[in-house]
N, C-alpha and C. Protein backbone atom coordinates (compact mmCIF):
# COMPACT_ATOMS: atom_id res chain seq x y z
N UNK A 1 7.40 -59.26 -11.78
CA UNK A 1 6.50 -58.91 -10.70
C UNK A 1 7.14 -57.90 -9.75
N UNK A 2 8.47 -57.99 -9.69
CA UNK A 2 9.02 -56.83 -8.24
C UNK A 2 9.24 -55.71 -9.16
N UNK A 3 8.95 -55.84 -10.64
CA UNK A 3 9.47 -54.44 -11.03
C UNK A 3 8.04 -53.50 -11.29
N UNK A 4 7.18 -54.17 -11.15
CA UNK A 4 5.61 -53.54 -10.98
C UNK A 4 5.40 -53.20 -9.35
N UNK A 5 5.85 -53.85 -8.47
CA UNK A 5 5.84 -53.38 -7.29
C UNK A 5 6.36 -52.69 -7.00
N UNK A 6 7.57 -51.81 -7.71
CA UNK A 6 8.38 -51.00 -7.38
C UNK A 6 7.99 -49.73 -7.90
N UNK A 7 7.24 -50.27 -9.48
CA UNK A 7 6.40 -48.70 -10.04
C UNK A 7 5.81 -48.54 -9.27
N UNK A 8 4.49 -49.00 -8.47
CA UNK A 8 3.26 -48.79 -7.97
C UNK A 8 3.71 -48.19 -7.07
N UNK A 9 4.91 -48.60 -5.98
CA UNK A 9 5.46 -47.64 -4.76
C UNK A 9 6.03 -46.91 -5.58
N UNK A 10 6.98 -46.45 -6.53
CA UNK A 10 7.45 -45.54 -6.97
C UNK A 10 5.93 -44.21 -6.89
N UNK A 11 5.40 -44.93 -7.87
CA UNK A 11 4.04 -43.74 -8.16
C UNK A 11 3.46 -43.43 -7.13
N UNK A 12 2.58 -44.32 -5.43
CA UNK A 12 2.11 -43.70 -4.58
C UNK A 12 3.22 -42.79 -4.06
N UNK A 13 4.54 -42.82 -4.09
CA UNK A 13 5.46 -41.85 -3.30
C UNK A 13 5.48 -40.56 -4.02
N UNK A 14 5.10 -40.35 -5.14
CA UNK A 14 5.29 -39.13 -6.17
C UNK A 14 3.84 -38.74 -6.02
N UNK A 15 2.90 -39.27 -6.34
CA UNK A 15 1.56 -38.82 -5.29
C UNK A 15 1.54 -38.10 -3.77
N UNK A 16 1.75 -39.12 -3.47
CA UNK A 16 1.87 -37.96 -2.07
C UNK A 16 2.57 -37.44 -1.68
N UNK A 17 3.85 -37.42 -2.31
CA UNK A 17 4.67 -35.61 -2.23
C UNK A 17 3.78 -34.75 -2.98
N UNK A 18 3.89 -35.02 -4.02
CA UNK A 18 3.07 -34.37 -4.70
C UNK A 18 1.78 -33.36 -4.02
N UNK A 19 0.78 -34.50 -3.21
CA UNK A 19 -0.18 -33.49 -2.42
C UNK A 19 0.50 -32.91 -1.17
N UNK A 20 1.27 -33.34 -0.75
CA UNK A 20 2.04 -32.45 0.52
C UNK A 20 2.24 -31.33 -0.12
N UNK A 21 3.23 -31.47 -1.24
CA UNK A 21 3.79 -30.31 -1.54
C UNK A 21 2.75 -29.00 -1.46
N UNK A 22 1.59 -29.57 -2.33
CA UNK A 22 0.63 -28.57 -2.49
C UNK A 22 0.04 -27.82 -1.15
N UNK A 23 -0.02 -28.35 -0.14
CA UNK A 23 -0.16 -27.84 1.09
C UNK A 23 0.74 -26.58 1.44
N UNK A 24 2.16 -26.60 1.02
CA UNK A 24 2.94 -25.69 1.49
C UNK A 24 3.09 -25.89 2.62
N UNK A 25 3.96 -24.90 3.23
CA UNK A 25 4.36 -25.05 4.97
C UNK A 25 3.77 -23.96 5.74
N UNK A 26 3.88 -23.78 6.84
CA UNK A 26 3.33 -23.03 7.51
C UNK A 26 3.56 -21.63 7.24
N UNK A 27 5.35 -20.97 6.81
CA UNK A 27 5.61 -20.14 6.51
C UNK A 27 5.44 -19.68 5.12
N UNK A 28 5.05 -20.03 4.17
CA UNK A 28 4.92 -20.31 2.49
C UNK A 28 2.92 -19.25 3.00
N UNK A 29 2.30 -20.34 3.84
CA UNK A 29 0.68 -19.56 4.44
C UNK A 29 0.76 -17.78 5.24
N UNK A 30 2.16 -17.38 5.14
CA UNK A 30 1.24 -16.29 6.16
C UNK A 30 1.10 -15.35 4.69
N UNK A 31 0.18 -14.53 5.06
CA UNK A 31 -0.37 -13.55 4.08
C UNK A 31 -0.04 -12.05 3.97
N UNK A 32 0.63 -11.62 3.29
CA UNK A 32 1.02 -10.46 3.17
C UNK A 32 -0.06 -8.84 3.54
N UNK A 33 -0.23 -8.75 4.64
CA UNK A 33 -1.09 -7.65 5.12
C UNK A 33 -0.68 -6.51 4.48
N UNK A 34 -1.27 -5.52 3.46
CA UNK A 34 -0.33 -4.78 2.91
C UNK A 34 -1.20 -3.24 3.72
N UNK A 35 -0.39 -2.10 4.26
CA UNK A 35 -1.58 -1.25 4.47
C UNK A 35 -2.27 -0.77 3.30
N UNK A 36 -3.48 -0.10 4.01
CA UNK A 36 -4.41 0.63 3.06
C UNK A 36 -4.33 1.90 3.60
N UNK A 37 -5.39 2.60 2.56
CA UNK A 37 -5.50 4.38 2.74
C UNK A 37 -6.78 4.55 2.27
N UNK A 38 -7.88 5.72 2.79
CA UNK A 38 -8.99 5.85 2.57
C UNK A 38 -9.14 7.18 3.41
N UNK A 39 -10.60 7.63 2.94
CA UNK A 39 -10.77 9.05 3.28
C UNK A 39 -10.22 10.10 2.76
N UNK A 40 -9.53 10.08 1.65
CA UNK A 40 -8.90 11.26 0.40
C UNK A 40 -9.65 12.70 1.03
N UNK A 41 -9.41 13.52 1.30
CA UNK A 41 -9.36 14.63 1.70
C UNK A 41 -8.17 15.76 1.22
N UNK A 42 -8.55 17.26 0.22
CA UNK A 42 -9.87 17.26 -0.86
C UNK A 42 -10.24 15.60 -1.80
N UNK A 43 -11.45 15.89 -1.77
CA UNK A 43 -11.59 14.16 -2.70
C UNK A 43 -10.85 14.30 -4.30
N UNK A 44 -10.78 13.44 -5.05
CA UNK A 44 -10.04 13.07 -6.18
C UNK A 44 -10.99 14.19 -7.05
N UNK A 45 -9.93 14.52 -7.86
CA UNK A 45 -9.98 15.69 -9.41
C UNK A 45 -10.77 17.38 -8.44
N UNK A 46 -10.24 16.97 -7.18
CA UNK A 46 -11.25 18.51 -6.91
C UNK A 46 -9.96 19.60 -6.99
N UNK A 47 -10.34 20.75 -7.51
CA UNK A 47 -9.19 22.04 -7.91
C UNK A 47 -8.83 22.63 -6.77
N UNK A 48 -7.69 22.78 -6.26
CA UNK A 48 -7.37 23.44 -4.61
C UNK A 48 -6.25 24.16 -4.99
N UNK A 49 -5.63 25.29 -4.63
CA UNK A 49 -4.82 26.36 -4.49
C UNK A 49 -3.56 25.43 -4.17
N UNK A 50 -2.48 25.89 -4.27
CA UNK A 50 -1.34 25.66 -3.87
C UNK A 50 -1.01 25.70 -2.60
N UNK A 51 -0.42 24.67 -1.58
CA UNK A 51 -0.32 24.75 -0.21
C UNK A 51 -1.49 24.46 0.41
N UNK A 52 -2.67 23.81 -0.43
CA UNK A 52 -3.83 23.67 0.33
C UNK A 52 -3.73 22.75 1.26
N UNK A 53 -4.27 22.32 2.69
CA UNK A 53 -4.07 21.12 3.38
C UNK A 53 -5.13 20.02 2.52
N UNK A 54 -4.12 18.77 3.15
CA UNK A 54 -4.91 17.67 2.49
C UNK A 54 -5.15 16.16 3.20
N UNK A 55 -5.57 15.33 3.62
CA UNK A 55 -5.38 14.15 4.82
C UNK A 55 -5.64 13.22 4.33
N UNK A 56 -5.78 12.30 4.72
CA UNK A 56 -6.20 10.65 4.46
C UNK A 56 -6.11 9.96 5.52
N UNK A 57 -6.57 8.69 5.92
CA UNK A 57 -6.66 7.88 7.05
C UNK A 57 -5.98 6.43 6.26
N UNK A 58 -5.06 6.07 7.45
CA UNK A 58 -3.97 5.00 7.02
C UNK A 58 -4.55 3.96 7.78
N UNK A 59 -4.12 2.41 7.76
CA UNK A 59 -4.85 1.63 8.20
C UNK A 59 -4.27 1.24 9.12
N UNK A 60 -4.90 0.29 10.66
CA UNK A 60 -4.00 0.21 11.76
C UNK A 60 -2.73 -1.00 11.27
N UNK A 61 -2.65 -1.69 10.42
CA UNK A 61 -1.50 -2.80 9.83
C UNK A 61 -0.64 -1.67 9.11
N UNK A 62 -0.52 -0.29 9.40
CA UNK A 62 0.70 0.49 8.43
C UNK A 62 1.89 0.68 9.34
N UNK A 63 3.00 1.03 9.46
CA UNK A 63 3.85 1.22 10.72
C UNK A 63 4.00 2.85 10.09
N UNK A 64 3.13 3.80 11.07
CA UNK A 64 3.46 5.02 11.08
C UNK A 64 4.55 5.85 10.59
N UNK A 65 5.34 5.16 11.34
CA UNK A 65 7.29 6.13 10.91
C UNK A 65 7.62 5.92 9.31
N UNK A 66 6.66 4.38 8.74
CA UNK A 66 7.08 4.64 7.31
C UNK A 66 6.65 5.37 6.50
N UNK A 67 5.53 6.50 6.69
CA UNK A 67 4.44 6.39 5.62
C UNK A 67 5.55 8.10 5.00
N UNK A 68 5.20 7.69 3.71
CA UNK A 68 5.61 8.87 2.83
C UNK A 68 4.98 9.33 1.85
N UNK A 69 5.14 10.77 1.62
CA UNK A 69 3.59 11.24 0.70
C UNK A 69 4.93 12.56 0.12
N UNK A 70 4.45 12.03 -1.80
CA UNK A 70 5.04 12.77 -2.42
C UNK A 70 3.99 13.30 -3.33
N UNK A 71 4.79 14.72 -3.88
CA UNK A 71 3.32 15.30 -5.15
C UNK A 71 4.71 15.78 -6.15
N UNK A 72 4.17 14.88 -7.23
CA UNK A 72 5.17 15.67 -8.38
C UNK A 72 6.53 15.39 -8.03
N UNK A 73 6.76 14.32 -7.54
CA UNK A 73 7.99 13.93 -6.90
C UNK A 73 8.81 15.01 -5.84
N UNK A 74 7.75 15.65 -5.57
CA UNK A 74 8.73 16.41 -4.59
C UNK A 74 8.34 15.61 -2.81
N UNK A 75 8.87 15.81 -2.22
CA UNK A 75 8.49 15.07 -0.54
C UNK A 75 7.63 16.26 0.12
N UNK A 76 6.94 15.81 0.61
CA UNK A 76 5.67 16.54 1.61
C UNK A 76 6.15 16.16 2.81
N UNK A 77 6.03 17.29 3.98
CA UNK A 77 5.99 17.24 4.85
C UNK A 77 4.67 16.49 5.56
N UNK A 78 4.52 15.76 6.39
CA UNK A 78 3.60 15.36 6.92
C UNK A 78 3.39 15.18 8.48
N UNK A 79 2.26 15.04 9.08
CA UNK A 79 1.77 14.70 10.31
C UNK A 79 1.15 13.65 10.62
N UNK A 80 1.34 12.36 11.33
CA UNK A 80 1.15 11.31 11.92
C UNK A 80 0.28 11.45 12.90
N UNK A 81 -1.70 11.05 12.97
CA UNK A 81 -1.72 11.27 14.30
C UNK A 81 -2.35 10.25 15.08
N UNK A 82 -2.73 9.59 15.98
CA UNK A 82 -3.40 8.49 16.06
C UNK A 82 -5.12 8.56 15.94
N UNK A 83 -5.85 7.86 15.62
CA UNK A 83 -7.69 8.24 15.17
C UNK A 83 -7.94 6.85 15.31
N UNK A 84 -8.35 6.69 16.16
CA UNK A 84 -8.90 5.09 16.90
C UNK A 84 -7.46 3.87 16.90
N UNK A 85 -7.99 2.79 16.23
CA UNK A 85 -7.21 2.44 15.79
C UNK A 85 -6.24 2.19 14.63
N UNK A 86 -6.20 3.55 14.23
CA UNK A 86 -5.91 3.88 12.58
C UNK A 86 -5.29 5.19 12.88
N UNK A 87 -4.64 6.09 11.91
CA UNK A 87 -3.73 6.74 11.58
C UNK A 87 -4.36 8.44 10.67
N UNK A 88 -4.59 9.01 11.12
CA UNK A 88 -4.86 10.50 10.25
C UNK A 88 -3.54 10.93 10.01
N UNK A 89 -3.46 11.19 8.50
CA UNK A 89 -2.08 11.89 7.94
C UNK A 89 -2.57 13.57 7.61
N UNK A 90 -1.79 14.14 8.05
CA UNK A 90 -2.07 15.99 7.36
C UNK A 90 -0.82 16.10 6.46
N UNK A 91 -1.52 17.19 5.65
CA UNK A 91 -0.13 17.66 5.25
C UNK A 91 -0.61 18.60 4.43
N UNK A 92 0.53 19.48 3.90
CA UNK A 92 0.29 20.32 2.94
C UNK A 92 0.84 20.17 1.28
N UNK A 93 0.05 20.96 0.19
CA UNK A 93 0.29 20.54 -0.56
C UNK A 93 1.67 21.72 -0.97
N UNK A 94 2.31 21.27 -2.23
CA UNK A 94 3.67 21.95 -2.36
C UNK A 94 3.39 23.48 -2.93
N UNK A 95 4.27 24.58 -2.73
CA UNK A 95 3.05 25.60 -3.20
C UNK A 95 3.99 26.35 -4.45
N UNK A 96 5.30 25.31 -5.29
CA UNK A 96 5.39 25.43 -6.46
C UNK A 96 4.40 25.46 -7.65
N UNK A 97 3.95 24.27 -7.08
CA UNK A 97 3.02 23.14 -8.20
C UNK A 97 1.78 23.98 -8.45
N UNK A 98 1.49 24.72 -10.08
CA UNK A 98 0.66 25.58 -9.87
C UNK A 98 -0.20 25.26 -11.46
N UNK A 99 -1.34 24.92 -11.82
CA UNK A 99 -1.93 25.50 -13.18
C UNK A 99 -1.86 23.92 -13.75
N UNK A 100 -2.15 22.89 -12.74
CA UNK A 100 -1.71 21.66 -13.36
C UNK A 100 -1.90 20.58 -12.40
N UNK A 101 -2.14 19.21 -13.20
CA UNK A 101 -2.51 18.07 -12.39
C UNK A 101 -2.08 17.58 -11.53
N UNK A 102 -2.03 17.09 -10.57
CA UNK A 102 -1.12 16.94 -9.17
C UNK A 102 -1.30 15.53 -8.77
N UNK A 103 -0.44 14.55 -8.69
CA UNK A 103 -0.85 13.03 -7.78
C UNK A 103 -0.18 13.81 -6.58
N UNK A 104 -1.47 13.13 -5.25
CA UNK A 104 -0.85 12.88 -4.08
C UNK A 104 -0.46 11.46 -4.04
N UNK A 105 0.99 11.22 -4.16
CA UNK A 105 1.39 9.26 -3.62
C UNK A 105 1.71 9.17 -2.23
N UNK A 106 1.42 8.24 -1.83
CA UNK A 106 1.64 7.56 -0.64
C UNK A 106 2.17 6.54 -0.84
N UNK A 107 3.23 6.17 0.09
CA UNK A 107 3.86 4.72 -0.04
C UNK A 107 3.96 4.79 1.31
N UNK A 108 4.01 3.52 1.91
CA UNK A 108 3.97 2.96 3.55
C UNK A 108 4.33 1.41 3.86
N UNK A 109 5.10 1.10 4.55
CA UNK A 109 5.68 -0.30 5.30
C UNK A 109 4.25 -0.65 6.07
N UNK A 110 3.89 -1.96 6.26
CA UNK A 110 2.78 -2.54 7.06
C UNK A 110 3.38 -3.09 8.02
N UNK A 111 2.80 -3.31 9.61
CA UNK A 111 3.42 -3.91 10.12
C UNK A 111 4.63 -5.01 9.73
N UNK A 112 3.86 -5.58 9.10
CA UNK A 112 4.60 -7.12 9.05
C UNK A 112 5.56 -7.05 7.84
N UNK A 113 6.23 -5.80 7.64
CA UNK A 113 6.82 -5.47 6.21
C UNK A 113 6.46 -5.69 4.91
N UNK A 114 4.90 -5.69 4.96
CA UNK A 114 4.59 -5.95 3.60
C UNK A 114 4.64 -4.06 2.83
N UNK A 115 4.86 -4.14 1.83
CA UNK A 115 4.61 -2.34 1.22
C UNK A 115 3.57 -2.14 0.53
N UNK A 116 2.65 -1.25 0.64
CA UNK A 116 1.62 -0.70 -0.17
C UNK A 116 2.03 0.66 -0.60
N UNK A 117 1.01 0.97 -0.97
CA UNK A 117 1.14 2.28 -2.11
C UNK A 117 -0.61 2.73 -2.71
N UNK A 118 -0.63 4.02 -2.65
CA UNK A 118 -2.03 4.41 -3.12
C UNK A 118 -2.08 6.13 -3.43
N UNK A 119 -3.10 6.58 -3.50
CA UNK A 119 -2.93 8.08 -3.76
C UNK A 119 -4.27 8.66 -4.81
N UNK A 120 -4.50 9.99 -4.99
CA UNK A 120 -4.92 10.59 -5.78
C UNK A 120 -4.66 11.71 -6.34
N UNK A 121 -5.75 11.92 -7.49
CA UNK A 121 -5.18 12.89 -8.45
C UNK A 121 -6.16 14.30 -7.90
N UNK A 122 -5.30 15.37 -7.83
CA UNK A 122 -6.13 16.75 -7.48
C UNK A 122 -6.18 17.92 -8.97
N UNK A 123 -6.38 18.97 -8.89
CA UNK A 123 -6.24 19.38 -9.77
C UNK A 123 -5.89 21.16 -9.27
N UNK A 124 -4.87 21.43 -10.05
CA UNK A 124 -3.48 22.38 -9.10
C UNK A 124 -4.18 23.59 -9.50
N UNK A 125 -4.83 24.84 -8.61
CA UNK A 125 -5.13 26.53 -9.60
C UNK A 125 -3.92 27.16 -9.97
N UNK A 126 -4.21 27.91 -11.28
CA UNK A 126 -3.04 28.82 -11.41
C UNK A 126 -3.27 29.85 -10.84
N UNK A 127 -2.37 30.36 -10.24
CA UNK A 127 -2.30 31.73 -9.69
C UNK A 127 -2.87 33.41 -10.42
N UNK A 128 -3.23 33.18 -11.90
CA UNK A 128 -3.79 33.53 -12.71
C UNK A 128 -4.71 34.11 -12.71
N UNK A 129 -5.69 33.49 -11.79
CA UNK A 129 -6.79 33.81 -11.94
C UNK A 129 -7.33 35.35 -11.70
């Protein structure tokens, strides 16, 4: 008989760790805010000259000083500016990159150090023409 009383408490104690556990803790709950990007400016697959300007709007959870925008792995210069509570980026495009497909990437820290990443594809003129 005490060794059935000892399963039964054995088992309610593995039960309800069990559902605690599943709760997690307070810090296990916060949620990774990651920034975003929107407003692609030229929009995606449109053909633009070399050095053309180009923008996007960053989201107010990005921390400004991180945001970085590469094409073709080279680094773009950029401009930070404030637009409500959100972020307008300028910049120009590289004016090597000529006769060929181009990602603009963005990568950026969020406030709360979470990292995002986003971008589009343009399409580069050759000088050719």
């Amino acid at each position: 008989m005490i060794k059935l009383q000892q399963i039964i408490i054995l088992l309610f104690f593995i039960t309800f760790t069990n559902q605690v556990a599943a709760y997690g803790t307070s810090s296990s709950k916060k949620a990774c805010k990651k920034p975003t990007f929107s407003e692609f400016s030229p929009p995606k697959l449109t053909e633009v000259k070399p050095q053309s300007e180009f923008s996007f709007i960053a989201s107010s959870t990005t921390d400004p000083k991180s945001i970085k925008v590469t094409v073709k792995e080279q680094s773009v210069v950029i401009k930070v500016s404030e637009k409500g509570n959100k972020y307008l980026v300028t910049g120009k495009l590289p004016s090597e990159i000529k006769g060929s497909h181009a990602r603009v990437k963005i990568e950026a820290t969020g406030t709360n150090r979470c990292k995002g990443d986003d971008g589009w594809l343009l399409k580069m003129e050759s000088t050719e023409k």
